[in-house]
Protein backbone atom coordinates (compact mmCIF):
# COMPACT_ATOMS: atom_id res chain seq x y z
CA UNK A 1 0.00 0.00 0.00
CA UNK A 2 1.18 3.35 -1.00
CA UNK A 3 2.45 5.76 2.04
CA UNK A 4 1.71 8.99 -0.73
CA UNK A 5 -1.53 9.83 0.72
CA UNK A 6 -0.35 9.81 4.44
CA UNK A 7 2.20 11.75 3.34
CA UNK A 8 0.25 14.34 1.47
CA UNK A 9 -2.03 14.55 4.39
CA UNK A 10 0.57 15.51 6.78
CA UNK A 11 2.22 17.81 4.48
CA UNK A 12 -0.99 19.52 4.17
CA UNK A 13 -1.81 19.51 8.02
CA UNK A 14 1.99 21.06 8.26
CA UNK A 15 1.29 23.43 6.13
CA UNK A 16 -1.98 24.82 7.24
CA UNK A 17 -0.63 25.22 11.21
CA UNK A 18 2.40 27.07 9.55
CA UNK A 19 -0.16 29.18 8.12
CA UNK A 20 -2.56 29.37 11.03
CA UNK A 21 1.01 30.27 13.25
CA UNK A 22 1.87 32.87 11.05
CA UNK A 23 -1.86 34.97 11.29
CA UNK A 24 -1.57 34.69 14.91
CA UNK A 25 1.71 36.18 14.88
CA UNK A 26 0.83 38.87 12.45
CA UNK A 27 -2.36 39.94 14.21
CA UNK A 28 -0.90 39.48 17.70
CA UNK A 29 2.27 42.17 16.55
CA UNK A 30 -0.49 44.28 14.16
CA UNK A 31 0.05 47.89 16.31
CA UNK A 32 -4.06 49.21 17.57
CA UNK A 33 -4.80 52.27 15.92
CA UNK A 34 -4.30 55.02 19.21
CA UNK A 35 -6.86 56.31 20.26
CA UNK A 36 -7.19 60.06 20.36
CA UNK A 37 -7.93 62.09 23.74
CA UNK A 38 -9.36 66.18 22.12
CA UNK A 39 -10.13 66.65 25.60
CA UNK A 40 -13.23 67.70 24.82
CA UNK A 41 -14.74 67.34 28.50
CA UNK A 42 -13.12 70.48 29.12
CA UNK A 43 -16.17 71.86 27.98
CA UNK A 44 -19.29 69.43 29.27
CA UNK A 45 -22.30 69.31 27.58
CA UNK A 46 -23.55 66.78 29.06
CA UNK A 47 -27.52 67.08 29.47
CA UNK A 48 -28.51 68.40 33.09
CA UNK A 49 -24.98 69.29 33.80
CA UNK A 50 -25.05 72.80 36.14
CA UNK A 51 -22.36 75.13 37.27
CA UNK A 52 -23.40 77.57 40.14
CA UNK A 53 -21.67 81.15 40.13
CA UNK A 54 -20.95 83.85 42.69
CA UNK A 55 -20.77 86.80 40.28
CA UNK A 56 -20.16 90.09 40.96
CA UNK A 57 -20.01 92.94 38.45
CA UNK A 58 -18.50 96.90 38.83
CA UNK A 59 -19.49 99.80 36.79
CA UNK A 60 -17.29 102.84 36.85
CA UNK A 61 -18.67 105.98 35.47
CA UNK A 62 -17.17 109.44 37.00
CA UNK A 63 -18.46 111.96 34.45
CA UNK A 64 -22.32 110.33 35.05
CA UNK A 65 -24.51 109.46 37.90
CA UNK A 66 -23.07 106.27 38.52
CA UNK A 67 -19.72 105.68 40.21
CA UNK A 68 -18.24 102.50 40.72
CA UNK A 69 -21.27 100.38 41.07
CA UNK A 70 -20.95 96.98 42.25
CA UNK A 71 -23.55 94.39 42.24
CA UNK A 72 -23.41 91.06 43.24
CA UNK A 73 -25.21 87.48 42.76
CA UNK A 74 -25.48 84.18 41.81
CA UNK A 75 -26.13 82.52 38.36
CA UNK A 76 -26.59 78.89 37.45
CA UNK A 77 -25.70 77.78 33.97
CA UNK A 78 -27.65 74.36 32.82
CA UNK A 79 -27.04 72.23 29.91
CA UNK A 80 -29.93 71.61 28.66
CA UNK A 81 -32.16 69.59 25.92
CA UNK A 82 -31.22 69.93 21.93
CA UNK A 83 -31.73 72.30 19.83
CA UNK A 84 -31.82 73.32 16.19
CA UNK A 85 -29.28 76.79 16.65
CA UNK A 86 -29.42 79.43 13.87
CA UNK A 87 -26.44 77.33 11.57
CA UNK A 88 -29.14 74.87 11.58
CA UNK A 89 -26.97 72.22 13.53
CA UNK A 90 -27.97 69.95 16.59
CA UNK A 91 -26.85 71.92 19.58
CA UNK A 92 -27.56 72.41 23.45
CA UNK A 93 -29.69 74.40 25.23
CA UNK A 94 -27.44 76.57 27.81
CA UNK A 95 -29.94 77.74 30.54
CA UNK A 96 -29.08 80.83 32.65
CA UNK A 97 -30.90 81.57 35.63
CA UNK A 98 -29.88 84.17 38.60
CA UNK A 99 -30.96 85.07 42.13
CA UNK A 100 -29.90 88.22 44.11
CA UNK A 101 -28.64 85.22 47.35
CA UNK A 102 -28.87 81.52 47.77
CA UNK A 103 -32.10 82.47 49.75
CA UNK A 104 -34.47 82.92 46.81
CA UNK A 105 -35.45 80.80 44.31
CA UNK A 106 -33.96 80.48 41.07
CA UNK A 107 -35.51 83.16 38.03
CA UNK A 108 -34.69 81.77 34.30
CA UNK A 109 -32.72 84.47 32.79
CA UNK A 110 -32.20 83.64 29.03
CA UNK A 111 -31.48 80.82 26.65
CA UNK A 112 -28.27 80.52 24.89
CA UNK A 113 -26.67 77.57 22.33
CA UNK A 114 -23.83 76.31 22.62
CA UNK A 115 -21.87 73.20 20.82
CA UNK A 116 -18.90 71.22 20.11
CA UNK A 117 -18.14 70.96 16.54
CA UNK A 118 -14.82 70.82 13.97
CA UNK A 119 -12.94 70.56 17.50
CA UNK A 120 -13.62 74.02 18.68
CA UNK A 121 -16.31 74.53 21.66
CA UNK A 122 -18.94 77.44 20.68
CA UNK A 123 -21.19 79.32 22.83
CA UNK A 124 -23.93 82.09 21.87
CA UNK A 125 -24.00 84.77 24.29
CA UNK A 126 -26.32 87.29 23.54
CA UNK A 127 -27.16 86.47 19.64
CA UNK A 128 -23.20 86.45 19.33
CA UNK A 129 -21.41 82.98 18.19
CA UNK A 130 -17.94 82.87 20.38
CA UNK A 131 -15.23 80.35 20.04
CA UNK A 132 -14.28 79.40 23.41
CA UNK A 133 -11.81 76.37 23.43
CA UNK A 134 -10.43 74.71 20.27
CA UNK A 135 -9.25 71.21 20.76
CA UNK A 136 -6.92 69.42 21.46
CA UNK A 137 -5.67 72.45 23.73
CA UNK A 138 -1.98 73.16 22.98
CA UNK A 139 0.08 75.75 24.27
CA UNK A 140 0.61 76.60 20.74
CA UNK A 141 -2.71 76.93 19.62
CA UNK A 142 -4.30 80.46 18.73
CA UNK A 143 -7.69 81.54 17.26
CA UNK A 144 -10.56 84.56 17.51
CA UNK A 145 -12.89 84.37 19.57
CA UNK A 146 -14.97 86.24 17.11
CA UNK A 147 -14.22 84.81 13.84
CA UNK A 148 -18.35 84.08 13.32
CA UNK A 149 -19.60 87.24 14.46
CA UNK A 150 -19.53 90.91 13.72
CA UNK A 151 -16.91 92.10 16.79
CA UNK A 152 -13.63 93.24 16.18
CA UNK A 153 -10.94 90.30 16.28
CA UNK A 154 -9.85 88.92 19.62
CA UNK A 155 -6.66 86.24 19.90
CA UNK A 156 -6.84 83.83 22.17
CA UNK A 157 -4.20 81.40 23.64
CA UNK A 158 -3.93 78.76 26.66
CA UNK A 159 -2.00 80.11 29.33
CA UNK A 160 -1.83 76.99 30.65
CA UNK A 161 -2.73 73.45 30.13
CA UNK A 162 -3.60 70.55 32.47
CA UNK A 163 -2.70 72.28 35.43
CA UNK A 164 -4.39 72.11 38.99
CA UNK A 165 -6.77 74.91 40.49
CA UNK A 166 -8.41 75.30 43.71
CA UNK A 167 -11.76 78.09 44.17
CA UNK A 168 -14.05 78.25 46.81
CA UNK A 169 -12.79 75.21 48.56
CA UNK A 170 -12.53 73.18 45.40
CA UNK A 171 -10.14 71.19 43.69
CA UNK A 172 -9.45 70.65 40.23
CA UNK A 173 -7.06 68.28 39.04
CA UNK A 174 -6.87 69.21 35.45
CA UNK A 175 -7.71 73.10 33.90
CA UNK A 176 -7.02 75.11 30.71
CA UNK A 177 -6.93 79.00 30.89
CA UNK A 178 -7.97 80.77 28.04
CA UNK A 179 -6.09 84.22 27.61
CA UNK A 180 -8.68 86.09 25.53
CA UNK A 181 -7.91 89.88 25.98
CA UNK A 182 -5.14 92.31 27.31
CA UNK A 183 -3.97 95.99 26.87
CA UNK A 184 -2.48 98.62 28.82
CA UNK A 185 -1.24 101.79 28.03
CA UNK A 186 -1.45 105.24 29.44
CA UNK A 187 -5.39 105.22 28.83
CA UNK A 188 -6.42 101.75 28.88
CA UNK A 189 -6.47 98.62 30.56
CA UNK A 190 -7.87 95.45 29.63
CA UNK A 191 -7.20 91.40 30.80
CA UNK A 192 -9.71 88.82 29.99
CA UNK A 193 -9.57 84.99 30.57
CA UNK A 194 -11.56 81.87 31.83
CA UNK A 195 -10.39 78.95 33.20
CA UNK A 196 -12.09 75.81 32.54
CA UNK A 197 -12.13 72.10 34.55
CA UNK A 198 -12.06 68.66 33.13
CA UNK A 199 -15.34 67.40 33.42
CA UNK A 200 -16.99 70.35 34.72
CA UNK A 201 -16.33 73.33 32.22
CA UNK A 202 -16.16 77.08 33.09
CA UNK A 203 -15.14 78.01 36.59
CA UNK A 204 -13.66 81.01 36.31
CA UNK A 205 -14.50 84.14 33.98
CA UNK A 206 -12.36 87.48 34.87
CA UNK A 207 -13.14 90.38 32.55
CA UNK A 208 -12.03 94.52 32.85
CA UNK A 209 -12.51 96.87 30.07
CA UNK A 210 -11.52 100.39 31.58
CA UNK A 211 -10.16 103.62 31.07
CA UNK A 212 -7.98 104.68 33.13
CA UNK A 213 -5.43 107.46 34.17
CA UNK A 214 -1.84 107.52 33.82
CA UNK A 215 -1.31 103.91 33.60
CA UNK A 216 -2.56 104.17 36.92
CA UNK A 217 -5.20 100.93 36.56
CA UNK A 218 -6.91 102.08 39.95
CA UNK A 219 -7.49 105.16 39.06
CA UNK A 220 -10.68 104.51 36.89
CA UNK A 221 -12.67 107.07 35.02
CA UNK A 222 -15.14 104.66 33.08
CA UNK A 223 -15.32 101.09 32.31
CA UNK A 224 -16.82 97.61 33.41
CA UNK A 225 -15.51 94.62 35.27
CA UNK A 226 -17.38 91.08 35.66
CA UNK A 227 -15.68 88.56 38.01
CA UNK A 228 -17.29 84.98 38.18
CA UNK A 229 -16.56 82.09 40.54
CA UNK A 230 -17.76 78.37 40.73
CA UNK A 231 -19.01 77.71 43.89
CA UNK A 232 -20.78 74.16 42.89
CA UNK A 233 -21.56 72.10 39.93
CA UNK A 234 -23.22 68.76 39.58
CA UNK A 235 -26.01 66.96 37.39
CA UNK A 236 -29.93 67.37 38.04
């Protein structure tokens, strides 16, 4: 009897666990494709997400009836349901409600958008469509706050990046802060920036626009500041 067949059979049974050895060896060296962190839960828009603000806000007007002003309270920003914004894209609600002290009850103030799209985070404050964050954040990374709206050009940068930050008690492990605004010369002064958490989003807005005297940037003649400070955040 012939030994051919046996043979060819265990030539063939070599030859298909050589086979079977070599895709497992392929597949187990094949590199996974990395995946990519933008960091976008430095801006949460997760539905029912709230941040609660102590705010406080200074008007300076010497040549009018009002001088230095100051008026403080609290305002609660909500993420809320979708919404069809004027690009015609799916958005978020962003819910703004205020009370004069954690006393009284909470009064809706107005409705803005806001969305995550082409890696930069948007918000529409007061009918105007504002770049906030543009991801991934990179200390090399600069844009205009402004570039869909009719105001005059604004560069922003990160000042920082990942960092810990502590307000009102809290702690932050991770935070960006956006640079968006700063001049001073013998007339004017002006610093704006935010500061956002991972997983929370905004907890810190600081904005002066003034004019001032002699470089002097406490000696105020007109202008506006608006300071704003997370004091709790959550989901309801």
């Amino acid at each position: 009897m012939s030994d051919f067949p046996y043979l060819s059979l265990v030539k063939f049974r070599f030859i298909y666990i050589l086979s079977l050895l070599t895709i497992l060896l392929f597949t187990s060296c094949k590199k996974e494709t990395p995946v990519v962190d933008f960091k976008y839960d430095y801006f949460d828009l997760t539905p029912g997400r709230f941040i609660t603000y102590k705010v406080m806000e200074v008007r300076h007007d010497a040549g009018g009836s009002i001088l230095h002003d100051t008026l403080r309270y609290e305002l609660k920003a909500v993420i809320g349901d979708s919404v069809i914004d004027s690009e015609g894209r799916v958005a978020r609600k962003y819910l703004r409600y205020v009370r004069d002290n954690s006393t009284l009850p909470w009064t809706l103030k107005d409705i803005w958008t806001t969305i995550i799209t082409d890696r930069r985070a948007e918000l529409v404050e007061e009918n105007q469509r504002k770049i906030k964050l543009v991801f991934s954040p990179t200390i090399y990374k600069e844009w205009d706050i402004n570039a869909f709206n009719t105001e005059d050009p604004i560069m922003c940068y990160y000042g920082w990046i990942d960092e810990p930050y502590s307000i009102q008690g809290m702690s932050f492990d991770s935070t960006v802060r956006v640079e968006q605004d700063y001049e001073l010369n013998l007339v004017r002064f002006k610093s704006k920036h935010e500061t956002y958490a991972k997983g929370v989003g905004l907890i810190w807005k600081y904005q002066k626009d003034l004019y001032i005297n002699g470089f002097d940037t406490l000696n105020v003649s007109n202008g506006d500041e608006l300071m704003m400070e997370a004091i709790d955040y959550g989901f309801e």
